[in-house]
PDB file of N, CA and C in Angstrom:
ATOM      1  N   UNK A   1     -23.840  -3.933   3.308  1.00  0.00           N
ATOM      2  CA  UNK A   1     -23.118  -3.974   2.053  1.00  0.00           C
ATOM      3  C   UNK A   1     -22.596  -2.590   1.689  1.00  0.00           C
ATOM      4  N   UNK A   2     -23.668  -1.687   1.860  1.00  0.00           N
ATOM      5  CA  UNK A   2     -22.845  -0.140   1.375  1.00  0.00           C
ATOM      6  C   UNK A   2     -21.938   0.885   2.283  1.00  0.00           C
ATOM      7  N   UNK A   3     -22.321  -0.122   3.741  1.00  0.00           N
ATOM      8  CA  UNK A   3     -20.823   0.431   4.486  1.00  0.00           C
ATOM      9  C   UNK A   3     -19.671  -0.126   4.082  1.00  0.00           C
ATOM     10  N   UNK A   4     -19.561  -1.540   3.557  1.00  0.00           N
ATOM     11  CA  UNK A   4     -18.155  -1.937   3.325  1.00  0.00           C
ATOM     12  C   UNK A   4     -18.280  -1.330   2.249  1.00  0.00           C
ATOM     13  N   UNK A   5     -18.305  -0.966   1.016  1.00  0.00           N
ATOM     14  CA  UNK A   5     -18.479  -0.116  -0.062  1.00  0.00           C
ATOM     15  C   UNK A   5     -17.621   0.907   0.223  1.00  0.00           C
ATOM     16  N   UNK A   6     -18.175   1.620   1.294  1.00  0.00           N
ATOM     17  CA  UNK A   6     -17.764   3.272   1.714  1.00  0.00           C
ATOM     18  C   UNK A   6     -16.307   2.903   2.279  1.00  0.00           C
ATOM     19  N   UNK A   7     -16.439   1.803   3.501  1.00  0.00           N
ATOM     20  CA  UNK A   7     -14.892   1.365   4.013  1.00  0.00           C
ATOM     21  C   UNK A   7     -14.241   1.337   2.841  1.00  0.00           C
ATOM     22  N   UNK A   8     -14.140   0.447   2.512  1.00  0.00           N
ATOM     23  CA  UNK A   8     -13.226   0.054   1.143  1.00  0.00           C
ATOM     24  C   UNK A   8     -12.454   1.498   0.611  1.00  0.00           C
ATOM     25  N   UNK A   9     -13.872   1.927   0.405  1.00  0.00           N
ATOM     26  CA  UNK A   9     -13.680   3.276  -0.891  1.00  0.00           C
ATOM     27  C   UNK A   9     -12.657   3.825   0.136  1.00  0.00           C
ATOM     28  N   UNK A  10     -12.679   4.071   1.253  1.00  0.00           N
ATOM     29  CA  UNK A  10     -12.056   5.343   1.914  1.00  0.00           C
ATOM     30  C   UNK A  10     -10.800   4.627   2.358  1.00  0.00           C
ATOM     31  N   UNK A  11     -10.521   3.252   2.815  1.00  0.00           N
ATOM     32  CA  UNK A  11      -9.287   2.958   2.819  1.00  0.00           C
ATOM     33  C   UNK A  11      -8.451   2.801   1.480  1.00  0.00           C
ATOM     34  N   UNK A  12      -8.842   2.869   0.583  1.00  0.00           N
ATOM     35  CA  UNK A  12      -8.220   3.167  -0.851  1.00  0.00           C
ATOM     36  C   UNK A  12      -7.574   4.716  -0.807  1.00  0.00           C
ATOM     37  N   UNK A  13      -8.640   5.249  -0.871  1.00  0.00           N
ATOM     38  CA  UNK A  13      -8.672   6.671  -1.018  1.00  0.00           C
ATOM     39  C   UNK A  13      -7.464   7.159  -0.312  1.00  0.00           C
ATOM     40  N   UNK A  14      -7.339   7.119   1.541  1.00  0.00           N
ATOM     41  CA  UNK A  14      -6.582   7.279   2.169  1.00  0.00           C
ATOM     42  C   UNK A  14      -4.937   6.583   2.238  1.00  0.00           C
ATOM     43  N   UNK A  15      -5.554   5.678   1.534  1.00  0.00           N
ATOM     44  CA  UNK A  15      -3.971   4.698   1.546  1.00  0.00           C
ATOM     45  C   UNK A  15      -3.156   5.292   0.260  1.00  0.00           C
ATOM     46  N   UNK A  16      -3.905   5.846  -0.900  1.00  0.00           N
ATOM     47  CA  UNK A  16      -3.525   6.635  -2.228  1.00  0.00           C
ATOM     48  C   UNK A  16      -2.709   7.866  -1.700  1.00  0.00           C
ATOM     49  N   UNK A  17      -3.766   8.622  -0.855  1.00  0.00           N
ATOM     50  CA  UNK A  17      -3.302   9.464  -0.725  1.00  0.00           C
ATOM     51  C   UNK A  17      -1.802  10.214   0.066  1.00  0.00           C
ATOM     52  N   UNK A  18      -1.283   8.490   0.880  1.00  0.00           N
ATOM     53  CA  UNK A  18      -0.370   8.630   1.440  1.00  0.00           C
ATOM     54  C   UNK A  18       0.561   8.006   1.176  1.00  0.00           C
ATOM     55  N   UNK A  19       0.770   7.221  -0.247  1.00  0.00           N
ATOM     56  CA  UNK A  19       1.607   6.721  -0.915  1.00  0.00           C
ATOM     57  C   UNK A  19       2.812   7.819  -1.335  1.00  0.00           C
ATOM     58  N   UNK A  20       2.411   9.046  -1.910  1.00  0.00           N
ATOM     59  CA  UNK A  20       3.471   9.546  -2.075  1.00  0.00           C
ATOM     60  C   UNK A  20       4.593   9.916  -0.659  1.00  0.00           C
ATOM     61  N   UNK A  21       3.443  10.070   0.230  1.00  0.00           N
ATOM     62  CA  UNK A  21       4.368  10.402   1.510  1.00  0.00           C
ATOM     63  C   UNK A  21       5.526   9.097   2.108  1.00  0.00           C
ATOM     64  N   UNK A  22       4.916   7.683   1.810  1.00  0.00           N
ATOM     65  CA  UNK A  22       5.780   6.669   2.116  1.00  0.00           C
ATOM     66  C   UNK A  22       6.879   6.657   0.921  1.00  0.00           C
ATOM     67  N   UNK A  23       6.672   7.249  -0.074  1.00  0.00           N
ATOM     68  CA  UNK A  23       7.925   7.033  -0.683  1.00  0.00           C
ATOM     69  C   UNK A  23       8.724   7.923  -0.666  1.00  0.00           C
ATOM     70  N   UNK A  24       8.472   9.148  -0.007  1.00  0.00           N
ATOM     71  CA  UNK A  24       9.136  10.134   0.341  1.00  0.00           C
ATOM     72  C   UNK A  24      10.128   9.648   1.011  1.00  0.00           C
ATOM     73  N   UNK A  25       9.512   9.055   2.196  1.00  0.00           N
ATOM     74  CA  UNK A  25      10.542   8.776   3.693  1.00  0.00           C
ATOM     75  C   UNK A  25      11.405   7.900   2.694  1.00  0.00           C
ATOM     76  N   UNK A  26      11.006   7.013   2.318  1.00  0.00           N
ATOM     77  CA  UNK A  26      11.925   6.009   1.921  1.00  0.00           C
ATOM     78  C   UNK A  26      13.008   6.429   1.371  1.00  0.00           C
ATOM     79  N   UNK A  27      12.630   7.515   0.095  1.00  0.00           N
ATOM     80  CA  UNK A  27      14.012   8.002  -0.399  1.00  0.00           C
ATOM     81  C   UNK A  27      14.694   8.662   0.473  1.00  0.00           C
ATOM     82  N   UNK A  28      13.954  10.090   2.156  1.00  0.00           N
ATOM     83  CA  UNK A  28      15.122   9.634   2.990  1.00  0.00           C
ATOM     84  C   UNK A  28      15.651   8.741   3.857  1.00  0.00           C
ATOM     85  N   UNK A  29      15.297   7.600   3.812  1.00  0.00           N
ATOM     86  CA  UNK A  29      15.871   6.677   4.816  1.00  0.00           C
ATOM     87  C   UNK A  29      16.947   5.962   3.877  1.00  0.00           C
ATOM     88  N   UNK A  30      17.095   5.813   2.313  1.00  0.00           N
ATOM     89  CA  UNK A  30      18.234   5.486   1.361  1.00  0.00           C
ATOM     90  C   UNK A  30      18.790   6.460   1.618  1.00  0.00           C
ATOM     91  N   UNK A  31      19.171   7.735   2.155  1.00  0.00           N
ATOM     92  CA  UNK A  31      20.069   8.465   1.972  1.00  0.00           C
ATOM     93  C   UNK A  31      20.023   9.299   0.702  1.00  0.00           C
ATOM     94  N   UNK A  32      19.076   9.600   0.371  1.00  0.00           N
ATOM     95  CA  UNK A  32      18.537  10.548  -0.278  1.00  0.00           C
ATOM     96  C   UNK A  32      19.392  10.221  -2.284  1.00  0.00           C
ATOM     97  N   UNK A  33      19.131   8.670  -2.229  1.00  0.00           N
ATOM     98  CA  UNK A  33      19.912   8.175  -3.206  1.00  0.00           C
ATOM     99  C   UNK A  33      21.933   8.356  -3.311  1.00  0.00           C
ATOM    100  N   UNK A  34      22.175   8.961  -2.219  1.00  0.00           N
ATOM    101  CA  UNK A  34      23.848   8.959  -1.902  1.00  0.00           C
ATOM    102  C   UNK A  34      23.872   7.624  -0.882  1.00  0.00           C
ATOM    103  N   UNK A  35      24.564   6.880  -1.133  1.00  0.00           N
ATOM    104  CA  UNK A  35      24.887   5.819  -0.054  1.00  0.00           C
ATOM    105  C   UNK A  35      26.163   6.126   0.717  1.00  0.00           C
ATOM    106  N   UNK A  36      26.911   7.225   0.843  1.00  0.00           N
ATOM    107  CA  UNK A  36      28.347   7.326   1.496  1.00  0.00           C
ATOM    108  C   UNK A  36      27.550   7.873   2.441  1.00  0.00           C
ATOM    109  N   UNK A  37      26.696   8.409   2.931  1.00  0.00           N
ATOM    110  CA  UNK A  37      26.055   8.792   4.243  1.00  0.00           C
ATOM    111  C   UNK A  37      25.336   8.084   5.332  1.00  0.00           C
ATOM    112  N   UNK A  38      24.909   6.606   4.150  1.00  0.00           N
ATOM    113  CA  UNK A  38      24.309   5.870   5.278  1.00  0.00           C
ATOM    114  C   UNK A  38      25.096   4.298   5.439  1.00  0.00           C
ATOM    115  N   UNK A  39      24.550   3.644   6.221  1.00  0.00           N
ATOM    116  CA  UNK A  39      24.938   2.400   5.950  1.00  0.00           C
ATOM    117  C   UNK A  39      24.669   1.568   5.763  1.00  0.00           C
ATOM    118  N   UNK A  40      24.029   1.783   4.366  1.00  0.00           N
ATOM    119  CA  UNK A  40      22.975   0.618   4.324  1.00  0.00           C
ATOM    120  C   UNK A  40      24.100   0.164   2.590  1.00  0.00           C
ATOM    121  N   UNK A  41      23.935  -1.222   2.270  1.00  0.00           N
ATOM    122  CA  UNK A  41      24.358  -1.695   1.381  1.00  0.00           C
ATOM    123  C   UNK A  41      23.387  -1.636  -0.267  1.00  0.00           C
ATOM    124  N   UNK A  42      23.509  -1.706  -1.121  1.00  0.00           N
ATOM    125  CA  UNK A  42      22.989  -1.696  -2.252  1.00  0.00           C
ATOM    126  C   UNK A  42      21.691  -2.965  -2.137  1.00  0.00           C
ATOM    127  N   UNK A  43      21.989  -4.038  -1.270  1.00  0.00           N
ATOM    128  CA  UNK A  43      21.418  -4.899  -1.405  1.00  0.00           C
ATOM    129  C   UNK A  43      20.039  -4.443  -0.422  1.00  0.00           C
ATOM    130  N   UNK A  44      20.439  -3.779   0.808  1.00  0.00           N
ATOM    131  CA  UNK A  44      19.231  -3.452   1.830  1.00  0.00           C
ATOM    132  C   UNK A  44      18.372  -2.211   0.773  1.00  0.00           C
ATOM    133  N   UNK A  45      19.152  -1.489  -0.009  1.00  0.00           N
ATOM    134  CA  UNK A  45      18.233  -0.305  -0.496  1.00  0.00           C
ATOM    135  C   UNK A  45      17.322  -0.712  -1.229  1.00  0.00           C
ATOM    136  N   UNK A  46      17.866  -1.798  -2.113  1.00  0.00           N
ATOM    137  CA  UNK A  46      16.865  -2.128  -3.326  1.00  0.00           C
ATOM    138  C   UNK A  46      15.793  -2.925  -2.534  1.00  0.00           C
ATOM    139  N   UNK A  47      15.893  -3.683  -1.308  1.00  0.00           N
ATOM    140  CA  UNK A  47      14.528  -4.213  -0.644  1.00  0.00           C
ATOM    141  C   UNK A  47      13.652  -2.936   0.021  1.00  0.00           C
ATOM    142  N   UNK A  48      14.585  -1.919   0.532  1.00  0.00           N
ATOM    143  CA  UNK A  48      13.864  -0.804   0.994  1.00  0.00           C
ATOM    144  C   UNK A  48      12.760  -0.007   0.323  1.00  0.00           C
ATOM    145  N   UNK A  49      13.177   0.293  -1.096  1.00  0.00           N
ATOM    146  CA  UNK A  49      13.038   0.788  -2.302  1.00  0.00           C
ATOM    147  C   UNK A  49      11.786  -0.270  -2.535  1.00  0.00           C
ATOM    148  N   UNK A  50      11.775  -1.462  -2.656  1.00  0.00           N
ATOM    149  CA  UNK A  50      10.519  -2.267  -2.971  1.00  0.00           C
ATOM    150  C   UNK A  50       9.351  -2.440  -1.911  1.00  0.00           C
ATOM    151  N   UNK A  51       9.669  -1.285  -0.408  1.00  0.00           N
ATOM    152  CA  UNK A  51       8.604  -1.182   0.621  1.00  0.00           C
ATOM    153  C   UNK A  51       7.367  -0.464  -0.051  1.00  0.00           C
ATOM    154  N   UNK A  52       7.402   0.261  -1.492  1.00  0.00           N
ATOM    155  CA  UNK A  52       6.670   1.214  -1.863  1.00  0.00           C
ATOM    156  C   UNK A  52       6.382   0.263  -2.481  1.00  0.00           C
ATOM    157  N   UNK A  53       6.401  -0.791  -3.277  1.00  0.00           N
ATOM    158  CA  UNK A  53       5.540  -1.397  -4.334  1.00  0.00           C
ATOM    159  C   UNK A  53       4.739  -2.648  -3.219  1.00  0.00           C
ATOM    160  N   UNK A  54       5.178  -2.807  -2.051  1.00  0.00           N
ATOM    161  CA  UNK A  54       4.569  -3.756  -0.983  1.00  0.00           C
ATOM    162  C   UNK A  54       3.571  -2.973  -0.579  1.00  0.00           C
ATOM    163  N   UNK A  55       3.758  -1.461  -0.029  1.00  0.00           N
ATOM    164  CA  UNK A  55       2.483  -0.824   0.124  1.00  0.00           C
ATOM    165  C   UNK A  55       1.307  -0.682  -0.683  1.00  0.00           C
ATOM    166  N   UNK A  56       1.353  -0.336  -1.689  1.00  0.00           N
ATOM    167  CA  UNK A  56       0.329  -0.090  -3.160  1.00  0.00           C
ATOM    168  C   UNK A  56       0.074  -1.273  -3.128  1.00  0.00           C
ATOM    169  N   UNK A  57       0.344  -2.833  -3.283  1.00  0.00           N
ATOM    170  CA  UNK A  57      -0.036  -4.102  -3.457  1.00  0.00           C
ATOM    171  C   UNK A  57      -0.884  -4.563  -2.361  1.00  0.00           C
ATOM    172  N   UNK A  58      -0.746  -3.831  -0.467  1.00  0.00           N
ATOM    173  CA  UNK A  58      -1.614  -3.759   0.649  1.00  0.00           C
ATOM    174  C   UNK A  58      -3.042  -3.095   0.335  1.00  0.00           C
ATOM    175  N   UNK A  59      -2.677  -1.870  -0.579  1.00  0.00           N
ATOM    176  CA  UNK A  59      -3.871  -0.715  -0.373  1.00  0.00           C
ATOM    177  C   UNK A  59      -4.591  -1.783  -1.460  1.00  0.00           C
ATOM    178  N   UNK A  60      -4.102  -2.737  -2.455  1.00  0.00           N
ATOM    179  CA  UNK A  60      -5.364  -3.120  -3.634  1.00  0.00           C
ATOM    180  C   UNK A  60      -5.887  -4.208  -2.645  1.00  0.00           C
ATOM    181  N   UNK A  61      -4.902  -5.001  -2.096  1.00  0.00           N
ATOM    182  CA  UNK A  61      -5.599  -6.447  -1.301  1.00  0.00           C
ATOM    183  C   UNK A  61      -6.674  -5.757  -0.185  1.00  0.00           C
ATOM    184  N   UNK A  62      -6.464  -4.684   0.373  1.00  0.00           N
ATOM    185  CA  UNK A  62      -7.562  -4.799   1.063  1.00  0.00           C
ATOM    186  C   UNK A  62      -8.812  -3.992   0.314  1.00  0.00           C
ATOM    187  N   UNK A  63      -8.544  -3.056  -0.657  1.00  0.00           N
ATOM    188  CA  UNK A  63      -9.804  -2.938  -1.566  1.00  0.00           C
ATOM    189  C   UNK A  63     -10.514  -4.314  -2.059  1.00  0.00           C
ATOM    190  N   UNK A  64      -9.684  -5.128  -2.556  1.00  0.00           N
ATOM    191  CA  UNK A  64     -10.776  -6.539  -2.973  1.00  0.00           C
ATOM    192  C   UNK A  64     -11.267  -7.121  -1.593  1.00  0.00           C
ATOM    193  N   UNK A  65     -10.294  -6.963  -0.938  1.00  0.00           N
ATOM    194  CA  UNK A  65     -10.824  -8.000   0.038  1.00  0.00           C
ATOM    195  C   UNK A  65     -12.445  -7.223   0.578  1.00  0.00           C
ATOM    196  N   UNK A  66     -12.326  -6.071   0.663  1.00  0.00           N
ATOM    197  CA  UNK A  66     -13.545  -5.643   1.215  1.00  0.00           C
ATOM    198  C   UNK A  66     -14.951  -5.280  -0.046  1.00  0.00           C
ATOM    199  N   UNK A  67     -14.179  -5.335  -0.720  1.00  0.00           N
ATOM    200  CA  UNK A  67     -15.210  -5.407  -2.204  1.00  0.00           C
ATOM    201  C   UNK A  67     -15.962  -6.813  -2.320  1.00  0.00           C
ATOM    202  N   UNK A  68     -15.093  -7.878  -1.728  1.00  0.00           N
ATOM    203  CA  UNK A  68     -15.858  -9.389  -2.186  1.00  0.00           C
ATOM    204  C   UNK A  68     -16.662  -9.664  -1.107  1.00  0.00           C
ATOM    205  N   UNK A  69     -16.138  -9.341   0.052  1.00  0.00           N
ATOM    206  CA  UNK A  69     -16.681  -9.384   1.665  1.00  0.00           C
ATOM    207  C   UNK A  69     -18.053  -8.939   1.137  1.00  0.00           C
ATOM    208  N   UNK A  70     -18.217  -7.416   0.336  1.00  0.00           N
ATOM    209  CA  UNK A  70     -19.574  -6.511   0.410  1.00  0.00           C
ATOM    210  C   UNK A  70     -20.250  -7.448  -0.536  1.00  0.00           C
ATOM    211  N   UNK A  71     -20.179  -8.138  -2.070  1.00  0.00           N
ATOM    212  CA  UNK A  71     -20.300  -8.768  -2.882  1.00  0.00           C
ATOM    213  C   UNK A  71     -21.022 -10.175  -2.491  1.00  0.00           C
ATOM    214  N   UNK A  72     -20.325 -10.970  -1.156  1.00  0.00           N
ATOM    215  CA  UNK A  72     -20.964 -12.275  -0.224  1.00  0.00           C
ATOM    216  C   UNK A  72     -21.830 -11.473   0.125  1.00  0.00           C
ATOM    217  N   UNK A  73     -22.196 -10.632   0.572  1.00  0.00           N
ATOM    218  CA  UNK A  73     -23.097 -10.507   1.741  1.00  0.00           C
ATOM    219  C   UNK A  73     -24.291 -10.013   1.180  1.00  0.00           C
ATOM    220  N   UNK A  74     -23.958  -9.683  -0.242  1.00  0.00           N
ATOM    221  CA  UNK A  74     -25.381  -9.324  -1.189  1.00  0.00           C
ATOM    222  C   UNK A  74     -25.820 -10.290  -1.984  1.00  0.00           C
ATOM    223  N   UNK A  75     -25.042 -11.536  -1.859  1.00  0.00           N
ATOM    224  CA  UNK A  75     -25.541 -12.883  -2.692  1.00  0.00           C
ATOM    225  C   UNK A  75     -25.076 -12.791  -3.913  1.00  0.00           C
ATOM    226  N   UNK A  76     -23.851 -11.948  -4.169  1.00  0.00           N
ATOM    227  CA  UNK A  76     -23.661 -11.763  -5.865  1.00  0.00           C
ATOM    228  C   UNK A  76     -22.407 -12.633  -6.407  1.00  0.00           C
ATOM    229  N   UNK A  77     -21.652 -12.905  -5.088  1.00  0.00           N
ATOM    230  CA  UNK A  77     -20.664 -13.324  -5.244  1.00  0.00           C
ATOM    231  C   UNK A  77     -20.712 -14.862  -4.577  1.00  0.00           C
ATOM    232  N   UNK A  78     -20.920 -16.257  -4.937  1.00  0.00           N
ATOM    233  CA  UNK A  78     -21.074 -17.081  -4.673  1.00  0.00           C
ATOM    234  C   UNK A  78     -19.998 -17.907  -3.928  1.00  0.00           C
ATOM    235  N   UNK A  79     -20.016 -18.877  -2.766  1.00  0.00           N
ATOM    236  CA  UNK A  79     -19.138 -19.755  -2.254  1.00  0.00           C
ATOM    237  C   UNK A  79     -19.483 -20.019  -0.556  1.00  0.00           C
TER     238      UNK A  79
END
């Protein structure tokens, strides 16, 4: 139970900590918010642009997921 605890904790931790770096790239892979440089359409940026709110929504699913995993396996969490 208190290794998935620690997992959890540290894939949070690590996935936090590299959020700003994925949204970095992203703003350069939009073309650094100029679109006459790349070729991507308004419509591909704004899905591109929503790769950063898909990441942060990965880093929480696998915090619960490994929080409930640790939670079964201590009898606290029933099913």
């Amino acid at each position: 139970m208190l290794g998935n605890l620690i997992g959890g904790f540290i894939t949070i931790l690590v996935g936090t900590v590299l959020m700003p770096t994925v949204a970095d790239a992203i703003y350069v892979a939009t073309g650094s918010g100029n679109l006459s440089n790349t070729n991507l359409t308004t419509t591909s940026v704004t899905l591109l642009n929503l790769t950063t709110i898909f990441y942060a929504l990965a880093i929480a699913a696998a915090g619960i997921a490994v929080g409930t995993q640790a939670l079964r396996e201590a009898g606290l969490l029933g099913m």
